[in-house]
N, C-alpha and C. Protein backbone atom coordinates (compact mmCIF):
# COMPACT_ATOMS: atom_id res chain seq x y z
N UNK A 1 12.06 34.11 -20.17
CA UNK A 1 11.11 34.42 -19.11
C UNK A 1 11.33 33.46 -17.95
N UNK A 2 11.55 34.01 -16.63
CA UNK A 2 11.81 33.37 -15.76
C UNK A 2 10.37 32.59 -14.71
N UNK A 3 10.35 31.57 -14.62
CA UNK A 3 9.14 30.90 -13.99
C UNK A 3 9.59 30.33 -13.09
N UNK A 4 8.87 30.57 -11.79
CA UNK A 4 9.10 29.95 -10.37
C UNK A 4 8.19 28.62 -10.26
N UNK A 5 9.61 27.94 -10.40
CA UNK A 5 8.51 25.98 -10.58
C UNK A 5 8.32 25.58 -9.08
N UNK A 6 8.25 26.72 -8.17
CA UNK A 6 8.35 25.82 -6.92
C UNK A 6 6.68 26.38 -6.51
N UNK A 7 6.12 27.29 -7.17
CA UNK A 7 4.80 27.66 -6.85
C UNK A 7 4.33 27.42 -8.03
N UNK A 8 4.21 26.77 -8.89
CA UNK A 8 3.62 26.37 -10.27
C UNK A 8 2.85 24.69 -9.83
N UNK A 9 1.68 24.69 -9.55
CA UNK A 9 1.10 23.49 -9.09
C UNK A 9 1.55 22.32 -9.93
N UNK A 10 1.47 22.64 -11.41
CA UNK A 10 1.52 21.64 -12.55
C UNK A 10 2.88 20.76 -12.28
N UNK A 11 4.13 21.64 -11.83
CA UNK A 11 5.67 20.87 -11.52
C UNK A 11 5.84 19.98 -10.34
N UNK A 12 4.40 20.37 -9.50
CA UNK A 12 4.17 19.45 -8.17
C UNK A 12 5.07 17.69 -8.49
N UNK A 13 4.46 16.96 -9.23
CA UNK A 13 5.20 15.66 -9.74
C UNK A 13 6.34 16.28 -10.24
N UNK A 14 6.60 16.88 -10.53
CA UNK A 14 8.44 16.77 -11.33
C UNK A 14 8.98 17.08 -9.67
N UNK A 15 8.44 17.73 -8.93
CA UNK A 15 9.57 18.63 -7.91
C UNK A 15 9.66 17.20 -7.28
N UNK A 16 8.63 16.40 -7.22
CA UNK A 16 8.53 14.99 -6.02
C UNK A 16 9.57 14.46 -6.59
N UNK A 17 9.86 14.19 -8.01
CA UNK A 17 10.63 12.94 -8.76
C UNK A 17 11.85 13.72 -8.33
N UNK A 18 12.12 15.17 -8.47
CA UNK A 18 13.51 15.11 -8.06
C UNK A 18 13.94 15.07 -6.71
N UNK A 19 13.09 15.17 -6.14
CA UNK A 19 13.31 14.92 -4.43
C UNK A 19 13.59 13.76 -4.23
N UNK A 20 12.94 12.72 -4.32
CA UNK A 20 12.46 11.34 -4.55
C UNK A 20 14.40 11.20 -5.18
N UNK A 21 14.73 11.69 -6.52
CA UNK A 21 16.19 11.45 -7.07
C UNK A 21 17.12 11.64 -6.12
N UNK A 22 16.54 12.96 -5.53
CA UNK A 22 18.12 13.62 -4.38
C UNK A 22 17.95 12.47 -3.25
N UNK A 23 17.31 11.97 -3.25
CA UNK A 23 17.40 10.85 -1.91
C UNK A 23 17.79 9.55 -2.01
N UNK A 24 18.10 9.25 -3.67
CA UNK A 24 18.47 8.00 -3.67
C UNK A 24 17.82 7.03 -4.25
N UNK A 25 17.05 7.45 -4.69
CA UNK A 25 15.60 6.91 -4.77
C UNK A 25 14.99 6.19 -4.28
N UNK A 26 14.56 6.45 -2.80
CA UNK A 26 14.30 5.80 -1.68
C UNK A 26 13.11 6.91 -1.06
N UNK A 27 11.95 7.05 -0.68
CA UNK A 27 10.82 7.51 -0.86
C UNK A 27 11.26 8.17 1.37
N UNK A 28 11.14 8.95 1.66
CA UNK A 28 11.53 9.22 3.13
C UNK A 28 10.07 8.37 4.14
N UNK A 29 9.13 8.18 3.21
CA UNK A 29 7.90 7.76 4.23
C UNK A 29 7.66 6.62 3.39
N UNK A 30 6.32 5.94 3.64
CA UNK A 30 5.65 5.28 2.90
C UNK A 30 4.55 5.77 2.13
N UNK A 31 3.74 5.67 1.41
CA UNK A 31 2.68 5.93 0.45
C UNK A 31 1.68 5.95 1.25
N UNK A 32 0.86 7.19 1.46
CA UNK A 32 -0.39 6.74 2.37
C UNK A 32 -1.60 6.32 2.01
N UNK A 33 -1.41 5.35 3.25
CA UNK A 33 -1.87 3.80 3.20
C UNK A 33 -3.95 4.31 3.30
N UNK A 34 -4.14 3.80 1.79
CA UNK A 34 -5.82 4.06 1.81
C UNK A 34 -6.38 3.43 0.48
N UNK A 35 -7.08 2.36 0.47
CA UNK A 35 -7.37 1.90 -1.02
C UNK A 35 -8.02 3.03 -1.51
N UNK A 36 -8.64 3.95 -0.88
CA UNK A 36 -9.00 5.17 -1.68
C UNK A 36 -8.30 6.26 -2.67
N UNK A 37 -7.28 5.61 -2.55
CA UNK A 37 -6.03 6.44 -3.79
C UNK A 37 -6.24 5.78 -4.73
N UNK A 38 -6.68 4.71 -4.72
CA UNK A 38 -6.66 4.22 -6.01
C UNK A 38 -8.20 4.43 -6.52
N UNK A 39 -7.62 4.64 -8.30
CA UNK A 39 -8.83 5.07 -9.21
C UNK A 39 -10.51 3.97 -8.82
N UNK A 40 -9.50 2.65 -8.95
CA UNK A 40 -10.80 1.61 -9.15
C UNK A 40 -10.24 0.85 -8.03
N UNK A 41 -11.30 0.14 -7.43
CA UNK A 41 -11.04 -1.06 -6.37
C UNK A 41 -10.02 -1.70 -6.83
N UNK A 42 -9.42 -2.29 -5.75
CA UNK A 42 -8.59 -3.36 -6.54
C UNK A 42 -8.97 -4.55 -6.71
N UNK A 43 -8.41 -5.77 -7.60
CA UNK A 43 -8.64 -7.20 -7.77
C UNK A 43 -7.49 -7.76 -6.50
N UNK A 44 -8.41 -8.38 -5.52
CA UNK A 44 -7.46 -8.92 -4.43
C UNK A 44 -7.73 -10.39 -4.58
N UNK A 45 -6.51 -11.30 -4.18
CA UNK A 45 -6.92 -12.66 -4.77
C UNK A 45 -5.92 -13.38 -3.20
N UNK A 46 -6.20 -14.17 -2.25
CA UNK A 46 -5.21 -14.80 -1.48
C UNK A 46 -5.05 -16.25 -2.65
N UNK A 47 -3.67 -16.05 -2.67
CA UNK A 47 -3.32 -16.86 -3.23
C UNK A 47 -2.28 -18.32 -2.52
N UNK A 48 -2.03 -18.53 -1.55
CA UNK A 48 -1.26 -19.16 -0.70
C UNK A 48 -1.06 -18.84 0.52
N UNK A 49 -0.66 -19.80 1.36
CA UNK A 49 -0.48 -19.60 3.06
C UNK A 49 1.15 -19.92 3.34
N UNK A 50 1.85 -19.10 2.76
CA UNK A 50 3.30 -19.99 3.11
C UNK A 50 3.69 -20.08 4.34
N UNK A 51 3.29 -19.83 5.53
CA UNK A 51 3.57 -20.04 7.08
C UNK A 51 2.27 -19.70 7.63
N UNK A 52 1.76 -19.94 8.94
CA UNK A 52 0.54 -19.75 9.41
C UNK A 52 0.30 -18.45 9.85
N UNK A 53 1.72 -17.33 9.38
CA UNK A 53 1.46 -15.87 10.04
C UNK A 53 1.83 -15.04 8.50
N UNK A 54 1.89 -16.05 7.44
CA UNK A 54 1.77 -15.00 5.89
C UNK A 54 1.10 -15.21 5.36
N UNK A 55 0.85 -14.57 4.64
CA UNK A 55 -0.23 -14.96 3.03
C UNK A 55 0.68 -14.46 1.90
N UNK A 56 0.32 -14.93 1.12
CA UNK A 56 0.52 -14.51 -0.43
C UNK A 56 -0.55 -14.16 -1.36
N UNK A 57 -0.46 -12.97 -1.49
CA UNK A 57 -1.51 -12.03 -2.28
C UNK A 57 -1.09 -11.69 -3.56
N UNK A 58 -2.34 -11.44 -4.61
CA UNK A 58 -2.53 -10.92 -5.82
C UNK A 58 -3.42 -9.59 -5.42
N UNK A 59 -2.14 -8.71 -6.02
CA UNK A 59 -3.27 -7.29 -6.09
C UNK A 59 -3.17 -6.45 -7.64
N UNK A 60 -3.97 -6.15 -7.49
CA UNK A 60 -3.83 -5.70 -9.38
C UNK A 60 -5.06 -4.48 -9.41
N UNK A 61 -4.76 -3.39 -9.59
CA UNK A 61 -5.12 -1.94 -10.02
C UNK A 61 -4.65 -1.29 -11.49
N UNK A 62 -5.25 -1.49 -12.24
CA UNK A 62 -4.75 -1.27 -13.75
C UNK A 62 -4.25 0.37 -13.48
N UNK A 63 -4.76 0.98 -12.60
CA UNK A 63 -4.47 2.45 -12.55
C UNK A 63 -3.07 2.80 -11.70
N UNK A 64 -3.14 1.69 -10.98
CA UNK A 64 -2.07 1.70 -10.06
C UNK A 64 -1.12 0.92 -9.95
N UNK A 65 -1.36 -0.18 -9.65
CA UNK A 65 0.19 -1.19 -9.52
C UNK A 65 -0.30 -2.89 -9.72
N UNK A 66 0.06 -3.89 -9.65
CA UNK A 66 0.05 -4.97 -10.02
C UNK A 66 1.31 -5.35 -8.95
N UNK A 67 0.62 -6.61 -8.66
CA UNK A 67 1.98 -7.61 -7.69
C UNK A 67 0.76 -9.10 -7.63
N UNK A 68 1.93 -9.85 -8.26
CA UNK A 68 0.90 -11.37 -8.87
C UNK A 68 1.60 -11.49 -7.55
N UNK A 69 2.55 -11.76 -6.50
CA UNK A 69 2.78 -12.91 -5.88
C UNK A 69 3.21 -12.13 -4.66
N UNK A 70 2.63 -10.96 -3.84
CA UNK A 70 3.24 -9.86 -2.93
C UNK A 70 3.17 -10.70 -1.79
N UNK A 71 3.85 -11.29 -0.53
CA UNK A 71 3.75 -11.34 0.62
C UNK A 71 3.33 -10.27 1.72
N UNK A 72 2.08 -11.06 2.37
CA UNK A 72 1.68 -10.18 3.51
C UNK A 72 2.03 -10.84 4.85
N UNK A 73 2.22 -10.08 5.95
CA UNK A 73 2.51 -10.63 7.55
C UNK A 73 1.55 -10.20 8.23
N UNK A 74 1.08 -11.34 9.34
CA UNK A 74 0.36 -10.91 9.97
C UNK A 74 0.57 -10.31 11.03
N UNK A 75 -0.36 -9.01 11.80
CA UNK A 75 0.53 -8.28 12.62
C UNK A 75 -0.91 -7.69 13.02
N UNK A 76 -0.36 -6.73 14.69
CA UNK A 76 -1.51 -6.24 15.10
C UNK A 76 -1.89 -5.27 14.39
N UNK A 77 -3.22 -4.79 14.01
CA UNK A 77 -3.07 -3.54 13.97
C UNK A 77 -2.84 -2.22 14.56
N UNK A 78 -1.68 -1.07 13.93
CA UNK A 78 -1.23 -0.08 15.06
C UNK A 78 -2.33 1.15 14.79
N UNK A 79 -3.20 0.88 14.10
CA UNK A 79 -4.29 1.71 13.71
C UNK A 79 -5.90 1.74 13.29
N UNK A 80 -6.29 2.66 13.05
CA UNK A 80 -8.38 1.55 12.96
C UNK A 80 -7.72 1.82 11.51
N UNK A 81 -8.66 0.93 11.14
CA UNK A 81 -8.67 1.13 9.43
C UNK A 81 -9.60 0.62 8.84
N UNK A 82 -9.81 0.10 7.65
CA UNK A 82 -10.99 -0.86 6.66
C UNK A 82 -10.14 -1.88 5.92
N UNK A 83 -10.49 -2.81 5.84
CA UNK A 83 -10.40 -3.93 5.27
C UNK A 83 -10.42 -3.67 3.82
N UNK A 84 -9.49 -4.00 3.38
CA UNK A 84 -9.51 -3.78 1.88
C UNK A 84 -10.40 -4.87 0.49
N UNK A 85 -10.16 -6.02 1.66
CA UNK A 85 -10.62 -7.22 0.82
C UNK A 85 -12.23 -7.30 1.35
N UNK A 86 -12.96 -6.84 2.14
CA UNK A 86 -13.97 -6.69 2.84
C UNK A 86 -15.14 -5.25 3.00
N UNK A 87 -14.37 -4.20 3.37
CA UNK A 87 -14.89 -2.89 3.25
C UNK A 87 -15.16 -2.75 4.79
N UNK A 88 -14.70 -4.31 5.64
CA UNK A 88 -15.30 -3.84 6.81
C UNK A 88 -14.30 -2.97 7.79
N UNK A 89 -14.95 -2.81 8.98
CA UNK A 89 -13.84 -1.57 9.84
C UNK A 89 -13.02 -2.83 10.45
N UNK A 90 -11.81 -1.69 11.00
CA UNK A 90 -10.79 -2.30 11.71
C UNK A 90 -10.12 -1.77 12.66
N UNK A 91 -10.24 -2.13 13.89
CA UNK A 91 -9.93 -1.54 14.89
C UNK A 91 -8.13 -1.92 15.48
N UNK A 92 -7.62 -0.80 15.73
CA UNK A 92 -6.26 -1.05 16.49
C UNK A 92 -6.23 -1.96 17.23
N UNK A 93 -5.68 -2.69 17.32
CA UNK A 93 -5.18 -3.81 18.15
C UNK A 93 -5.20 -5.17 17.57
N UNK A 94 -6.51 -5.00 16.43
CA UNK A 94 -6.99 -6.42 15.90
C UNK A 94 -5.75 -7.05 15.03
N UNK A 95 -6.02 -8.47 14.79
CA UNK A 95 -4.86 -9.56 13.78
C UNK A 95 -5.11 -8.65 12.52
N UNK A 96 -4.24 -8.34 11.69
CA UNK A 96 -4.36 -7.93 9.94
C UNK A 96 -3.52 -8.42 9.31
N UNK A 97 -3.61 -8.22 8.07
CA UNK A 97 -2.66 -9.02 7.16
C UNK A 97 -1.99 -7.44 6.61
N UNK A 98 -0.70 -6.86 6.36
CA UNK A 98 -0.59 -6.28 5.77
C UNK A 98 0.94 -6.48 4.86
N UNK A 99 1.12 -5.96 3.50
CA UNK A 99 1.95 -5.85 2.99
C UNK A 99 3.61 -6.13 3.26
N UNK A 100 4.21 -6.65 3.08
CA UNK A 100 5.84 -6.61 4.02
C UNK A 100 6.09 -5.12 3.12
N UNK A 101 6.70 -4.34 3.81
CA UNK A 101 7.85 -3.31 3.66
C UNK A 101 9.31 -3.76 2.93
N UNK A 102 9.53 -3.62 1.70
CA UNK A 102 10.41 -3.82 1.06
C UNK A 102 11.03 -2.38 0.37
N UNK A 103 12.53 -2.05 -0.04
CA UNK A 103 12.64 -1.16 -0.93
C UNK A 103 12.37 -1.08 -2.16
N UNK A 104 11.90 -0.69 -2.93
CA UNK A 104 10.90 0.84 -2.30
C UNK A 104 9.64 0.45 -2.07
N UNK A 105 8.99 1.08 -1.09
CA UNK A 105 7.92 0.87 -0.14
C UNK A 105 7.14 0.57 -1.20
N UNK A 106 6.04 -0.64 -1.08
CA UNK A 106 4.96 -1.33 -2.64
C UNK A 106 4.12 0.47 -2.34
N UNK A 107 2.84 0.47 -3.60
CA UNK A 107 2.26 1.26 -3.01
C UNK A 107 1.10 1.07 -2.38
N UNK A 108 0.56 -0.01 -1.85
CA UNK A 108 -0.25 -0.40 -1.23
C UNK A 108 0.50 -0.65 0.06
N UNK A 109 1.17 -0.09 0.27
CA UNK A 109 2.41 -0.22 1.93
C UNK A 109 1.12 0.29 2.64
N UNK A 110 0.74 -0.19 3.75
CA UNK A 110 -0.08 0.37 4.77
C UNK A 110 -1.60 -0.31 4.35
N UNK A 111 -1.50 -0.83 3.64
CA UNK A 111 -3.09 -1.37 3.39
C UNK A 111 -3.67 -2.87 4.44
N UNK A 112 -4.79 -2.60 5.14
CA UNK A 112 -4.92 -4.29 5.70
C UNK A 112 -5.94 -5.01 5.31
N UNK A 113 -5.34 -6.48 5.26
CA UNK A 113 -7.11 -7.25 5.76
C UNK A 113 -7.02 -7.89 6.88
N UNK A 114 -9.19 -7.77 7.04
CA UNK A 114 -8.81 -8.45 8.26
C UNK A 114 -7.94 -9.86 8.55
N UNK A 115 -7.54 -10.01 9.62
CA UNK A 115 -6.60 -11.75 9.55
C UNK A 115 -8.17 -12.69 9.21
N UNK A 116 -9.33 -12.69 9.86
CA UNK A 116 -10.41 -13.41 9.97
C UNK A 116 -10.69 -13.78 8.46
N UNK A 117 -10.74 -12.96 7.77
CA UNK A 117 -11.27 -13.34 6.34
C UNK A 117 -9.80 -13.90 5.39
N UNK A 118 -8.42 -13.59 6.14
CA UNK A 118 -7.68 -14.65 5.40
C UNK A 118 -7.84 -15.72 5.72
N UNK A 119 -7.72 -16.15 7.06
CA UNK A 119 -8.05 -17.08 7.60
C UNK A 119 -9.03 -18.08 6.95
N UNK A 120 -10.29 -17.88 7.09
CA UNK A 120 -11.42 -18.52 6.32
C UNK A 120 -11.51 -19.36 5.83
């Protein structure tokens, strides 16, 4: 019996993984950026200042991903957003801390805090 896996919702994840394969395994975008993908809040921890424009973060989502020692840069923001470590808003233009871009994109790629509360 012949089944069309390209309209079968359930193969949705298999069709990504082989796309995701045919490319190298190199993702064409980043993961969009929203702590709301994830199941449960995350555990955010600043853990170090290694230059006065990084941090070093602990993020840990049992549902999602773990990174004991992830480097963040500080940078404007190119978008409004929410503060992940805070809940508060964030407006384009402001200081944030976000994730460095490494291969393959973390999945918290696009997430910020404010710079003010690393700072602190």
């Amino acid at each position: 019996m012949y089944r069309d896996l390209a309209s079968d919702p359930s193969h949705d994840g298999w069709l990504r993984t082989v796309a995701w394969l045919g490319n190298g395994g190199i993702p064409s975008a980043p993961p969009t950026p929203s702590a709301r993908q994830f199941k449960t809040a995350p555990t955010i921890h600043v853990l170090d200042r290694p230059t006065p424009r990084t941090a070093a973060i602990s993020w840990s989502d049992p549902g999602a991903c773990h990174y004991g020692y992830q480097i963040w840069d500080m940078v404007p923001s190119k978008r409004d957003g929410i503060c992940v470590l805070t809940g508060s808003a964030i407006r384009a233009g402001e200081m944030i801390y976000t994730p460095r871009v490494d291969e393959p994109w973390p999945i918290n790629a696009g997430e910020m805090i404010a710079a003010a509360f690393v700072d602190a």
